[in-house]
C-alpha atoms as a PDB file:
ATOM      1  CA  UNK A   1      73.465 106.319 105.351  1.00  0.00           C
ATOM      2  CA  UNK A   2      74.299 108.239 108.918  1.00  0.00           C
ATOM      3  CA  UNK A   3      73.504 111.592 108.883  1.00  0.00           C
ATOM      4  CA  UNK A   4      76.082 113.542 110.495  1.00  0.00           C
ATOM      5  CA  UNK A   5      74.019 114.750 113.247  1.00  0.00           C
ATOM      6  CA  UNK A   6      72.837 111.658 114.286  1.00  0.00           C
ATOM      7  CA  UNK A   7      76.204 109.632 114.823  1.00  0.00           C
ATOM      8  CA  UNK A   8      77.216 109.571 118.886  1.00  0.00           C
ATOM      9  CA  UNK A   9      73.466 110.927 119.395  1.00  0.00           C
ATOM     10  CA  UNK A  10      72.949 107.919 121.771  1.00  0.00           C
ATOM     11  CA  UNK A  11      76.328 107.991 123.650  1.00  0.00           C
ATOM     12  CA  UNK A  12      75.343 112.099 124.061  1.00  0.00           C
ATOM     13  CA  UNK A  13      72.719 111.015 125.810  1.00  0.00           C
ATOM     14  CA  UNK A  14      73.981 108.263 127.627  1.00  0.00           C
ATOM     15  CA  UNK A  15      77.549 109.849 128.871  1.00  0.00           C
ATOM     16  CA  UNK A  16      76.898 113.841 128.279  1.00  0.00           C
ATOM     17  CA  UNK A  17      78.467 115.507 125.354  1.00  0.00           C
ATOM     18  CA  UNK A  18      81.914 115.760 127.054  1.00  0.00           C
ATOM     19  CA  UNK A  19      81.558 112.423 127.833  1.00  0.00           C
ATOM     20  CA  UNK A  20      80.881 111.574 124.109  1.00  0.00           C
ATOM     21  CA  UNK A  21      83.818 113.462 122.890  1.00  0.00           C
ATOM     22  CA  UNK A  22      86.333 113.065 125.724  1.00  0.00           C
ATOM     23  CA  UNK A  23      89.091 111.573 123.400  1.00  0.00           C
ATOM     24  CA  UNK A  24      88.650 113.444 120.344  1.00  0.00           C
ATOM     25  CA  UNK A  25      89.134 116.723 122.730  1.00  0.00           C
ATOM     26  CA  UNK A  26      91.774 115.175 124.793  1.00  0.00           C
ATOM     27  CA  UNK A  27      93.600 114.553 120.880  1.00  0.00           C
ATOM     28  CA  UNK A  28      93.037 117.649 119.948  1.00  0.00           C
ATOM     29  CA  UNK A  29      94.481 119.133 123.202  1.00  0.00           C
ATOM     30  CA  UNK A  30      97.455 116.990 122.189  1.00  0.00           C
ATOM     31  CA  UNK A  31      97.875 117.847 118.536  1.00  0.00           C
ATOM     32  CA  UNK A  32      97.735 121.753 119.842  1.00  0.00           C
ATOM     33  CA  UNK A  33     100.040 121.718 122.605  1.00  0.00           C
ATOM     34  CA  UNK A  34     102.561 119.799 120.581  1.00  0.00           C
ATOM     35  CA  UNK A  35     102.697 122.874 118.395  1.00  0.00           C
ATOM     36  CA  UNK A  36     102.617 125.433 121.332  1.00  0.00           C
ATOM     37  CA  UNK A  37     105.750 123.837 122.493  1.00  0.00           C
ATOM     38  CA  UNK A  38     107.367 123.922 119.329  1.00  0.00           C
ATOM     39  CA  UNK A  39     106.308 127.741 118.969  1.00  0.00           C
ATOM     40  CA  UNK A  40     107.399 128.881 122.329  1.00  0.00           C
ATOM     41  CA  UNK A  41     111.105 128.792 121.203  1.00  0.00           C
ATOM     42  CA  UNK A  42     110.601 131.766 118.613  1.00  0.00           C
ATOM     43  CA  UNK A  43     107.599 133.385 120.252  1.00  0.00           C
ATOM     44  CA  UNK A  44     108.708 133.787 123.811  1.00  0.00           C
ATOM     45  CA  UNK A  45     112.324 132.972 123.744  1.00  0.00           C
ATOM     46  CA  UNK A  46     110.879 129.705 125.920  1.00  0.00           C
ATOM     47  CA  UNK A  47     113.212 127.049 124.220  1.00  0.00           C
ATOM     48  CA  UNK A  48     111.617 123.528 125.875  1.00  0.00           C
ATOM     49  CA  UNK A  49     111.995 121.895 122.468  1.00  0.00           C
ATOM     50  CA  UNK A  50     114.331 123.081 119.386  1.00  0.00           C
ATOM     51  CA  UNK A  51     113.924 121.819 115.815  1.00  0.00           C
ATOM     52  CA  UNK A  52     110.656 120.269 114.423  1.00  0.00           C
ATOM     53  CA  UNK A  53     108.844 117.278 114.176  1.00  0.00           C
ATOM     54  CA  UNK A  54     110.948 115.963 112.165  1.00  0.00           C
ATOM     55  CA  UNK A  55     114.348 116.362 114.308  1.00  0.00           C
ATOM     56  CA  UNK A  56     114.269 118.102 117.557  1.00  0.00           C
ATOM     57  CA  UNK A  57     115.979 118.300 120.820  1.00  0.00           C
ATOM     58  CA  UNK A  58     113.821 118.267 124.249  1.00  0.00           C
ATOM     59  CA  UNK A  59     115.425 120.601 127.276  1.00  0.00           C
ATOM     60  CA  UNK A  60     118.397 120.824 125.099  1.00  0.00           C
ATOM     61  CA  UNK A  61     119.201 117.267 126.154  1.00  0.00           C
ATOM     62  CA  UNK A  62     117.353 114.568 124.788  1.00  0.00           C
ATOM     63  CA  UNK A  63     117.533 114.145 120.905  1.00  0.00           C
ATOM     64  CA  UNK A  64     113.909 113.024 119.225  1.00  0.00           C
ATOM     65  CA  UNK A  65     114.505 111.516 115.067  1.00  0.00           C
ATOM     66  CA  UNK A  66     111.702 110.907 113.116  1.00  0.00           C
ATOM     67  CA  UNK A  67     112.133 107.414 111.646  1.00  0.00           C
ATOM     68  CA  UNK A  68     111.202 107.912 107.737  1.00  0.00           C
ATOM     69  CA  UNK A  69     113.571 111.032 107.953  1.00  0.00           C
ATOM     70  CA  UNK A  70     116.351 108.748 109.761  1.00  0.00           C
ATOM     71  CA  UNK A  71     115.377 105.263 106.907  1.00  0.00           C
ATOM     72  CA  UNK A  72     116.194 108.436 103.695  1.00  0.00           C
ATOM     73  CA  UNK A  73     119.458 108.886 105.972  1.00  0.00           C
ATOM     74  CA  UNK A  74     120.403 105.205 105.889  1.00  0.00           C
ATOM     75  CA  UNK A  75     118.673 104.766 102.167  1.00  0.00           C
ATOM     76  CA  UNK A  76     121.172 107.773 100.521  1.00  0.00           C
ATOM     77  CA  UNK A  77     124.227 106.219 102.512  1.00  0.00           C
ATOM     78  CA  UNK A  78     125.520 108.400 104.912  1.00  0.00           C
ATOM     79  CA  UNK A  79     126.185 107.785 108.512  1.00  0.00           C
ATOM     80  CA  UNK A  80     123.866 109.129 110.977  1.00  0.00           C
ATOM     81  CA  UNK A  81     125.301 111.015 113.430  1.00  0.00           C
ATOM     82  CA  UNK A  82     125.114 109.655 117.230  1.00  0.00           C
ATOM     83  CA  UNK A  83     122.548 111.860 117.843  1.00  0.00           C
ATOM     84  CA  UNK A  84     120.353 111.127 115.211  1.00  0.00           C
ATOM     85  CA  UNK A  85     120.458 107.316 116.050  1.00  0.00           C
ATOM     86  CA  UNK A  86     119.947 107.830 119.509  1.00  0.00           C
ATOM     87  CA  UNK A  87     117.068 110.380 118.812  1.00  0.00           C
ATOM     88  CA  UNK A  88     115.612 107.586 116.424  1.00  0.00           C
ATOM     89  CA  UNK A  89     115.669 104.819 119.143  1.00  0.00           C
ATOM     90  CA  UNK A  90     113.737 107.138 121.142  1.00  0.00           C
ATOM     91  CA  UNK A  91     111.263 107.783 119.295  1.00  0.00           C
ATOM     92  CA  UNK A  92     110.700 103.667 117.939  1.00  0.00           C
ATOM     93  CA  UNK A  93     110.800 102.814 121.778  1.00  0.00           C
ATOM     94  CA  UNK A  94     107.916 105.260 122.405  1.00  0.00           C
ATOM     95  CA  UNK A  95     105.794 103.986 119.799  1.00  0.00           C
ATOM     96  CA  UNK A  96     106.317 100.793 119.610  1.00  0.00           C
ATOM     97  CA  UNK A  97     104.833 100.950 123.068  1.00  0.00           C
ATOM     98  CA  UNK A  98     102.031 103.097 122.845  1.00  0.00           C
ATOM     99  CA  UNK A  99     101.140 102.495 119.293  1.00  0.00           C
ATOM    100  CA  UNK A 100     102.644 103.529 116.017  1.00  0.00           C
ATOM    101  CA  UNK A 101     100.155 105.495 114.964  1.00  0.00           C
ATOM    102  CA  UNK A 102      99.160 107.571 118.000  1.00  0.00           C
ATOM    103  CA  UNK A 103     101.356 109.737 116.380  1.00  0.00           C
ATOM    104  CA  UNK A 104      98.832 110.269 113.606  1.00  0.00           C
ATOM    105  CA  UNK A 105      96.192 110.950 115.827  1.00  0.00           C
ATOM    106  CA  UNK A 106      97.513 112.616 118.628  1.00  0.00           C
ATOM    107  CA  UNK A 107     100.209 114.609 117.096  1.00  0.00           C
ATOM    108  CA  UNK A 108     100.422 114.746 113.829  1.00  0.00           C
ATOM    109  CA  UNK A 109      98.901 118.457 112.844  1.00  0.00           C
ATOM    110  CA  UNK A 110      97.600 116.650 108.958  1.00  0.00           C
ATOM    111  CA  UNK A 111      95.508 115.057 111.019  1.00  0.00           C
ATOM    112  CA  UNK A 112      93.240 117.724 112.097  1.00  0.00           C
ATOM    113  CA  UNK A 113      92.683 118.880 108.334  1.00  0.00           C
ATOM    114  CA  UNK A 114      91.731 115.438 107.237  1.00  0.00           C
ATOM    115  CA  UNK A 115      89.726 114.915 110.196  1.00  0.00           C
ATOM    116  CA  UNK A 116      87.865 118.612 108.840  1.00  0.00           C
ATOM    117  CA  UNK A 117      87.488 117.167 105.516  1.00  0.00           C
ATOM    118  CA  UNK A 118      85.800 114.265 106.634  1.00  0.00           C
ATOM    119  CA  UNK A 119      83.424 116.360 108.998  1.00  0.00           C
ATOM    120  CA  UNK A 120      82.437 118.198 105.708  1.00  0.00           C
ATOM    121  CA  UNK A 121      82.101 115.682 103.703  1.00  0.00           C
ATOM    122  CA  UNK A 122      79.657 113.738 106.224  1.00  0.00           C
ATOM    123  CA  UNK A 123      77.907 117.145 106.328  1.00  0.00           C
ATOM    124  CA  UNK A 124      77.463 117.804 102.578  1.00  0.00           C
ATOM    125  CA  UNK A 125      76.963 114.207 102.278  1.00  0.00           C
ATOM    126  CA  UNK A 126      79.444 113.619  99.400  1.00  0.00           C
ATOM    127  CA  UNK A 127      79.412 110.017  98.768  1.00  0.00           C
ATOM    128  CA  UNK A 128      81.426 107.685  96.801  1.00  0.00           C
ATOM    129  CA  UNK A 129      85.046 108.770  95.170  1.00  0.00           C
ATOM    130  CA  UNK A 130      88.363 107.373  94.642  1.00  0.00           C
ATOM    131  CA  UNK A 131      89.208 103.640  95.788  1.00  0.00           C
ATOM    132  CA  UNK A 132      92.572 103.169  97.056  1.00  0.00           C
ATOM    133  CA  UNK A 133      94.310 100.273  98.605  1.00  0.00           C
ATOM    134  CA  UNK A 134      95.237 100.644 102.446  1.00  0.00           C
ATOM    135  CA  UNK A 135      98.397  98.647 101.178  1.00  0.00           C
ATOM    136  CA  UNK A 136      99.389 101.656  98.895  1.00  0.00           C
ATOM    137  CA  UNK A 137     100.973 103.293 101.827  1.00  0.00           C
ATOM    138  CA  UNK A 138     103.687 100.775 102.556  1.00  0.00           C
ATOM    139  CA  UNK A 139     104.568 101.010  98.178  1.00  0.00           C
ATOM    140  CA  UNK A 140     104.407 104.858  99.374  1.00  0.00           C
ATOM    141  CA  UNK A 141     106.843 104.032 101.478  1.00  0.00           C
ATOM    142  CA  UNK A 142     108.944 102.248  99.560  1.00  0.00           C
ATOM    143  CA  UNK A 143     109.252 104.883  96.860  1.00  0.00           C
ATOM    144  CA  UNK A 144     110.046 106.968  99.287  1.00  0.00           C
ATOM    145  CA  UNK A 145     113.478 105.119 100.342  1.00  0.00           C
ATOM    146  CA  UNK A 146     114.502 104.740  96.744  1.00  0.00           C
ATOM    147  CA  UNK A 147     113.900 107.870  96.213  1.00  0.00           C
ATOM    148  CA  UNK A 148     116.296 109.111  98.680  1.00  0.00           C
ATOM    149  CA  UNK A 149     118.901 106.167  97.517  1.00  0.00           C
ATOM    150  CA  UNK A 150     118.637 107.133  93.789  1.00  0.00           C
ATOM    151  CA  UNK A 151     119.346 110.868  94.226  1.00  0.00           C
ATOM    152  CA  UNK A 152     121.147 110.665  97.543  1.00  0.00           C
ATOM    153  CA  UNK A 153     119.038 113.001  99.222  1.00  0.00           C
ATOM    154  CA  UNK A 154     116.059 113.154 101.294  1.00  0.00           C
ATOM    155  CA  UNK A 155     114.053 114.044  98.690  1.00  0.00           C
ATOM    156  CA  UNK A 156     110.887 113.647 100.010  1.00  0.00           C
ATOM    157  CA  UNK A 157     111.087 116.283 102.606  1.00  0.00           C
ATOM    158  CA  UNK A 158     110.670 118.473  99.939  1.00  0.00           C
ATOM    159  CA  UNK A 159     107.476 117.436  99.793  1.00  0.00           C
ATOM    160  CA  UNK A 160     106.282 115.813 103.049  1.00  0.00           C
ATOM    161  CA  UNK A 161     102.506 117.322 104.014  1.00  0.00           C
ATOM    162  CA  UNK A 162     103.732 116.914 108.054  1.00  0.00           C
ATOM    163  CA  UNK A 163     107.169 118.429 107.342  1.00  0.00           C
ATOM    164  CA  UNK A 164     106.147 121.362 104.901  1.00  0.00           C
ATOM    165  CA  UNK A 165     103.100 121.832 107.220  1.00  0.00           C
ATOM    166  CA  UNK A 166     105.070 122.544 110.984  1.00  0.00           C
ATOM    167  CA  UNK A 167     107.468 124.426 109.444  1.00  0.00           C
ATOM    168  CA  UNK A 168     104.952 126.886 107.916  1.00  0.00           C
ATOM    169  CA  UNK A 169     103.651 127.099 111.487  1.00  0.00           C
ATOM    170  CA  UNK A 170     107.216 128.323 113.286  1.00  0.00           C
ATOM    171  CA  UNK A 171     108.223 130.225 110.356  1.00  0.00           C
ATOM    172  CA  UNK A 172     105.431 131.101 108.334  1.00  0.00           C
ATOM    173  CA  UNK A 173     103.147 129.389 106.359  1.00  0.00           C
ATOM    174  CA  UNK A 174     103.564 130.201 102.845  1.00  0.00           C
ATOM    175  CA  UNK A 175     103.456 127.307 100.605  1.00  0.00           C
ATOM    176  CA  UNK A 176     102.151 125.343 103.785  1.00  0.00           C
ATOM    177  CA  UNK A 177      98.606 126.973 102.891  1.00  0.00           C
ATOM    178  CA  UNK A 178      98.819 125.449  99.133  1.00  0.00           C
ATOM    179  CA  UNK A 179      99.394 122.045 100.980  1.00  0.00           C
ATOM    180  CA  UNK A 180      96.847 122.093 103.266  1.00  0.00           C
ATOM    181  CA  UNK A 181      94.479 123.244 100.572  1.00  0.00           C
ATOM    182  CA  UNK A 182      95.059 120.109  98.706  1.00  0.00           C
ATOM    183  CA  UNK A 183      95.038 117.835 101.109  1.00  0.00           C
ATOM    184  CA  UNK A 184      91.376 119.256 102.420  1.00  0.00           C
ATOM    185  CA  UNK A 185      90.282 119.098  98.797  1.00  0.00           C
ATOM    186  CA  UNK A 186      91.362 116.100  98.007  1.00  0.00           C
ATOM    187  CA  UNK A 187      90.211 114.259 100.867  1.00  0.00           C
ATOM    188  CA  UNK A 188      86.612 115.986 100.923  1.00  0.00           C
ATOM    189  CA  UNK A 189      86.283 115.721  96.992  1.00  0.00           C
ATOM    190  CA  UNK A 190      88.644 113.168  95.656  1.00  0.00           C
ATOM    191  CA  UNK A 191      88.725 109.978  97.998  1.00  0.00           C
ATOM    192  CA  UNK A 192      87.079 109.426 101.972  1.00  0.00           C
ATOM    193  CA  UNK A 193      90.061 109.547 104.116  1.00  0.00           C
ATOM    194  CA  UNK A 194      92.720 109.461 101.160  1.00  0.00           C
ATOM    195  CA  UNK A 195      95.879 110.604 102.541  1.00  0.00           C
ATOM    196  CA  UNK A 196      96.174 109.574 105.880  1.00  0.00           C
ATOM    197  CA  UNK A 197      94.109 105.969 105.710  1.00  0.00           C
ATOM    198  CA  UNK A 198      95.556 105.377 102.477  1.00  0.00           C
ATOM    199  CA  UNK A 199      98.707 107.190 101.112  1.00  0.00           C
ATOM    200  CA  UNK A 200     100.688 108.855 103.735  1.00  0.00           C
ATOM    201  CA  UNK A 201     104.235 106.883 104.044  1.00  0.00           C
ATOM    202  CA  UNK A 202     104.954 108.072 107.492  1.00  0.00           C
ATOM    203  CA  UNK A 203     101.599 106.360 108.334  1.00  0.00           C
ATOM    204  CA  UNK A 204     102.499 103.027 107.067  1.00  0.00           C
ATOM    205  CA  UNK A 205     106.318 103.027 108.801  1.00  0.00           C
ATOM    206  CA  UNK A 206     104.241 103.760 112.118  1.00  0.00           C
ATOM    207  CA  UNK A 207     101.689 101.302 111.185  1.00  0.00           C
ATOM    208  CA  UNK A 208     104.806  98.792 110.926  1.00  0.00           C
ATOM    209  CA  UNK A 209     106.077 100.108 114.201  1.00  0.00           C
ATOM    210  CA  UNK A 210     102.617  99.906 116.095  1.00  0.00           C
ATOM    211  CA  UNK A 211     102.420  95.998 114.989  1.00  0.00           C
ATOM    212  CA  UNK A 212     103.100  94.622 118.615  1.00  0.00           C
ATOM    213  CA  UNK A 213     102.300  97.902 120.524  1.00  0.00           C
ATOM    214  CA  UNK A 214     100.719  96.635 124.021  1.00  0.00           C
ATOM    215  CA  UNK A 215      98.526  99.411 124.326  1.00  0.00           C
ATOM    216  CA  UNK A 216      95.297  98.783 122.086  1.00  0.00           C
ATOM    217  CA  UNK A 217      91.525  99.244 121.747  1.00  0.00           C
ATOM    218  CA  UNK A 218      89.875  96.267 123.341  1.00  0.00           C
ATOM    219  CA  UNK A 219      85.842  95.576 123.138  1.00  0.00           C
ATOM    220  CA  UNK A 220      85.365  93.755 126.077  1.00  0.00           C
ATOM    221  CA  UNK A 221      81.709  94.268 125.718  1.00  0.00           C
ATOM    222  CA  UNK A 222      80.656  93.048 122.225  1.00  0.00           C
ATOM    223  CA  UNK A 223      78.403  91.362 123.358  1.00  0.00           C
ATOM    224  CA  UNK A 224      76.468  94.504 124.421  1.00  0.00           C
ATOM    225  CA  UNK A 225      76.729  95.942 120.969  1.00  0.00           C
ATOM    226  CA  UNK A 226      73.718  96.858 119.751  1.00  0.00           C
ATOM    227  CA  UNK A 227      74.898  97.396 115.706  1.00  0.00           C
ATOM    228  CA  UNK A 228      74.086 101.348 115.911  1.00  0.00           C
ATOM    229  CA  UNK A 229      77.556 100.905 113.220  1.00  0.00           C
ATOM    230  CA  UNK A 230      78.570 104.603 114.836  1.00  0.00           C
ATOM    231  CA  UNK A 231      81.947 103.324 115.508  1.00  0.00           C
ATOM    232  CA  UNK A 232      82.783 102.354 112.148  1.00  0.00           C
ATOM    233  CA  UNK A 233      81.465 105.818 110.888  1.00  0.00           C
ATOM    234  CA  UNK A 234      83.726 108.043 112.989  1.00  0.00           C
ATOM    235  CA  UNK A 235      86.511 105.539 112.967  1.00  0.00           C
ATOM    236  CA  UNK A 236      89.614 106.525 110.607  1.00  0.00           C
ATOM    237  CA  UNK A 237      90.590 102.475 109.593  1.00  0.00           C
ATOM    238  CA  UNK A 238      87.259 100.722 110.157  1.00  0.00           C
ATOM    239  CA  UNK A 239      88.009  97.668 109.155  1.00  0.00           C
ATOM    240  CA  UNK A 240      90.053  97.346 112.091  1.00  0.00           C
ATOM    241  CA  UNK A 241      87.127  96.770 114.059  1.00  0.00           C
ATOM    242  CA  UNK A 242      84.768  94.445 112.774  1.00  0.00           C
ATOM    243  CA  UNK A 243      87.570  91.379 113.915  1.00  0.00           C
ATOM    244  CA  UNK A 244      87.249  92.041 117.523  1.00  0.00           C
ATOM    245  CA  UNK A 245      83.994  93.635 117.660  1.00  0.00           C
ATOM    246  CA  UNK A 246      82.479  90.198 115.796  1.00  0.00           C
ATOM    247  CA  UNK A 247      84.700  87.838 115.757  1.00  0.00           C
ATOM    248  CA  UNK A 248      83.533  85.679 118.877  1.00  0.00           C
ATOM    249  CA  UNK A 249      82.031  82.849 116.965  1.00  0.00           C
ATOM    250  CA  UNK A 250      85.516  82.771 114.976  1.00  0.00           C
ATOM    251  CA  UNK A 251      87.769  82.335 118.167  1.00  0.00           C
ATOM    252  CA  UNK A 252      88.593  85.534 117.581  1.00  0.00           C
ATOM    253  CA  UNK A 253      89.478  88.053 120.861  1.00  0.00           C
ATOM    254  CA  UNK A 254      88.259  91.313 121.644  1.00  0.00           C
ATOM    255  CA  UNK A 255      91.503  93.298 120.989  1.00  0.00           C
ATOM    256  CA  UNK A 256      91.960  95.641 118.097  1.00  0.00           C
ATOM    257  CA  UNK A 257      95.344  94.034 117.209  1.00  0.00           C
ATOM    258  CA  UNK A 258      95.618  95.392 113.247  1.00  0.00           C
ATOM    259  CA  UNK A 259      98.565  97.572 113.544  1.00  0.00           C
ATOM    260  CA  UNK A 260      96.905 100.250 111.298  1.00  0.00           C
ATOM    261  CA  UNK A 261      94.444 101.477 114.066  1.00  0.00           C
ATOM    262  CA  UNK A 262      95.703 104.526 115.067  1.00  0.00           C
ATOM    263  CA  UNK A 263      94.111 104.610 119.111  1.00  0.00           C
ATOM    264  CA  UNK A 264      92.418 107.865 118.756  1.00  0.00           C
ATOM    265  CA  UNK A 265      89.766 106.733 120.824  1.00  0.00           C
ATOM    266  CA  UNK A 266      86.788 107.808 118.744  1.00  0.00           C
ATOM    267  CA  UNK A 267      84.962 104.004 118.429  1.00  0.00           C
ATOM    268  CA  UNK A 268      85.155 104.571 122.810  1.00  0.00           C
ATOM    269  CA  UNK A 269      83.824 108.278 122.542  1.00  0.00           C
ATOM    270  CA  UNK A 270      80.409 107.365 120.401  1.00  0.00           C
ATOM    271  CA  UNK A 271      79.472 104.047 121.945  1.00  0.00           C
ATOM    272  CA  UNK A 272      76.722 104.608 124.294  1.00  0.00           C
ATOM    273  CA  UNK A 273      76.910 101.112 125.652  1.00  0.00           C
ATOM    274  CA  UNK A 274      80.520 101.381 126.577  1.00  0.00           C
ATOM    275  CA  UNK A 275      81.565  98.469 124.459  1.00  0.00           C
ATOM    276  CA  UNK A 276      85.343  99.788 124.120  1.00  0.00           C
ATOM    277  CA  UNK A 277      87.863 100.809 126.282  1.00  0.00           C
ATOM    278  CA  UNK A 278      91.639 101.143 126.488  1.00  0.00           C
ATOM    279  CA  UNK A 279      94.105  97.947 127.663  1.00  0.00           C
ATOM    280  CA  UNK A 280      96.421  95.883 127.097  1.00  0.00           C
ATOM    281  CA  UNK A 281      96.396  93.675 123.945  1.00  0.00           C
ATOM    282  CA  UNK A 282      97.377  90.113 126.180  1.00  0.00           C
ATOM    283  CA  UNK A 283      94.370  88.262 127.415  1.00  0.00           C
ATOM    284  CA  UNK A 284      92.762  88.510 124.347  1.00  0.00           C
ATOM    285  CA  UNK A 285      91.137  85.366 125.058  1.00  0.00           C
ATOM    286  CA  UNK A 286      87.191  84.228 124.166  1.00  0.00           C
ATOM    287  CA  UNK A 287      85.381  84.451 127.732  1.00  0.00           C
ATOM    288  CA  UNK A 288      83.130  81.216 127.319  1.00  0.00           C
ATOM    289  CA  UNK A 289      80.379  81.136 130.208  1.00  0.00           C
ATOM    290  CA  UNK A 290      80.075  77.638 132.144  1.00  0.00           C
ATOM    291  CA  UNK A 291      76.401  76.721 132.902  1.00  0.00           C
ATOM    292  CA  UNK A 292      76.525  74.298 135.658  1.00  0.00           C
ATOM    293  CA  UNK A 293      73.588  72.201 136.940  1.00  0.00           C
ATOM    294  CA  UNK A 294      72.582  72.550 140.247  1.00  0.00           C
ATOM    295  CA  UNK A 295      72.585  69.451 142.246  1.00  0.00           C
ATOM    296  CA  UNK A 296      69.355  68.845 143.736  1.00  0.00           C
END
């Protein structure tokens, strides 16, 4: 097992500590101005975006949907309204090009408590817990939508982590606390990485949208891997990596193509022979070196 300490010791060394960490800060920075922009409405009277994450309006123009809350719309039967469809089109343009679930790890503010949990746990060195299928999320998912068509409501906003979560931010946290308690517990105590890797709906709809996203992870230098395994510690859906990372002698590419990766970067930050990078997921071709004989 890794000890917490030691995980990214070499890339430390090899790139600096900011260099080590460059996307999990530059996330963070993400996850916390998102809020800040949200808050500056009812704080300073600064209105650059209205609403919440899950409908919002940016400069008092553009209209921003979130997709599961736009699928319970369609699911109880009512019409959208214009703006909501446009806002939703928005929104499955912008991931679909950058990658589904970016929003996980860049803005969604769930995120940062799982990511806590898992720090602790690595710390405490909890091992073990409950075994879930990654596949649960899309039957998560599901349920969700027939939920919303059998009482013809959107029923699970009631009880969406990311929903209850922002609003307790604006407006006051309240029950928000009891939510993020039980998500912390339950991912440090009950199963590694169980809501967000596992059972969060919103993360399988983005992992569906993310399926063809051009931006991905690529390792471009496997070959310089040296098996240190730090990327698949940190890494929030590790078995998204082993395909490209080791999959040469299969014909298989060096892009991360799995739609359930979520590009936070982390596998990049903690490899201190640079094997990953950002790009595109086309040329995902198997480089084959040509030895040719010298003619004498």
């Amino acid at each position: 097992m890794i000890k917490s300490g030691e995980i990214g010791r070499d890339a430390i060394k090899a790139k600096g500590w900011l260099g080590a960490h460059k996307w999990l800060l530059l996330r963070r920075f993400s996850q916390v101005a998102v809020m800040l922009l949200f808050l500056l409405g009812p704080l300073a009277g600064i209105w650059i975006i209205k609403g919440n994450l899950s409908s919002s309006l940016l400069f008092d123009t553009v209209p921003m949907t979130e997709p599961i809350l736009f699928l319970q719309i369609l699911a109880t039967g009512f019409v959208p309204a214009v703006d909501a469809i446009i806002g939703f089109l928005i929104v499955v343009l912008f991931y679909l090009l950058v990658g589904g679930r970016v929003y996980c790890s860049w803005v969604c503010p769930v995120n940062l408590i799982t990511d806590a949990a898992f720090w602790l746990r690595r710390y405490l060195g909890i091992r073990g817990g409950a075994r879930f299928s990654r596949n649960l999320r899309y039957w998560m998912l599901a349920m969700v939508l027939i939920l919303a068509a059998m009482t013809n409501s959107m029923a699970y906003e009631m009880f969406n982590p990311v929903s209850i979560l922002h609003r307790g931010i604006i407006f006051g946290v309240g029950l928000a606390w009891a939510v993020v308690i039980a998500i912390f517990l339950f991912d440090l105590l009950i199963a590694k990485r169980g809501w967000c890797s596992h059972l969060c709906p919103m993360g399988g709809l983005y992992s569906l949208l993310g399926r063809f996203s051009p931006l991905r992870v690529r390792a471009d230098k496997r070959e310089a891997c040296n098996d240190c395994m730090d990327c698949f510690v940190v890494c929030p859906e590790p078995q998204v990596i082993k395909p490209a990372l080791k999959g040469a002698g299969k014909g298989i590419g060096p892009v991360i193509s799995a739609a359930e990766c979520t590009n936070c970067g982390r596998c990049i930050d903690v490899c201190s022979e640079d094997v990953f990078k950002f790009g595109l997921r086309f040329e995902n071709q198997i480089k084959v070196s040509v030895v040719k004989d010298k003619a004498h």
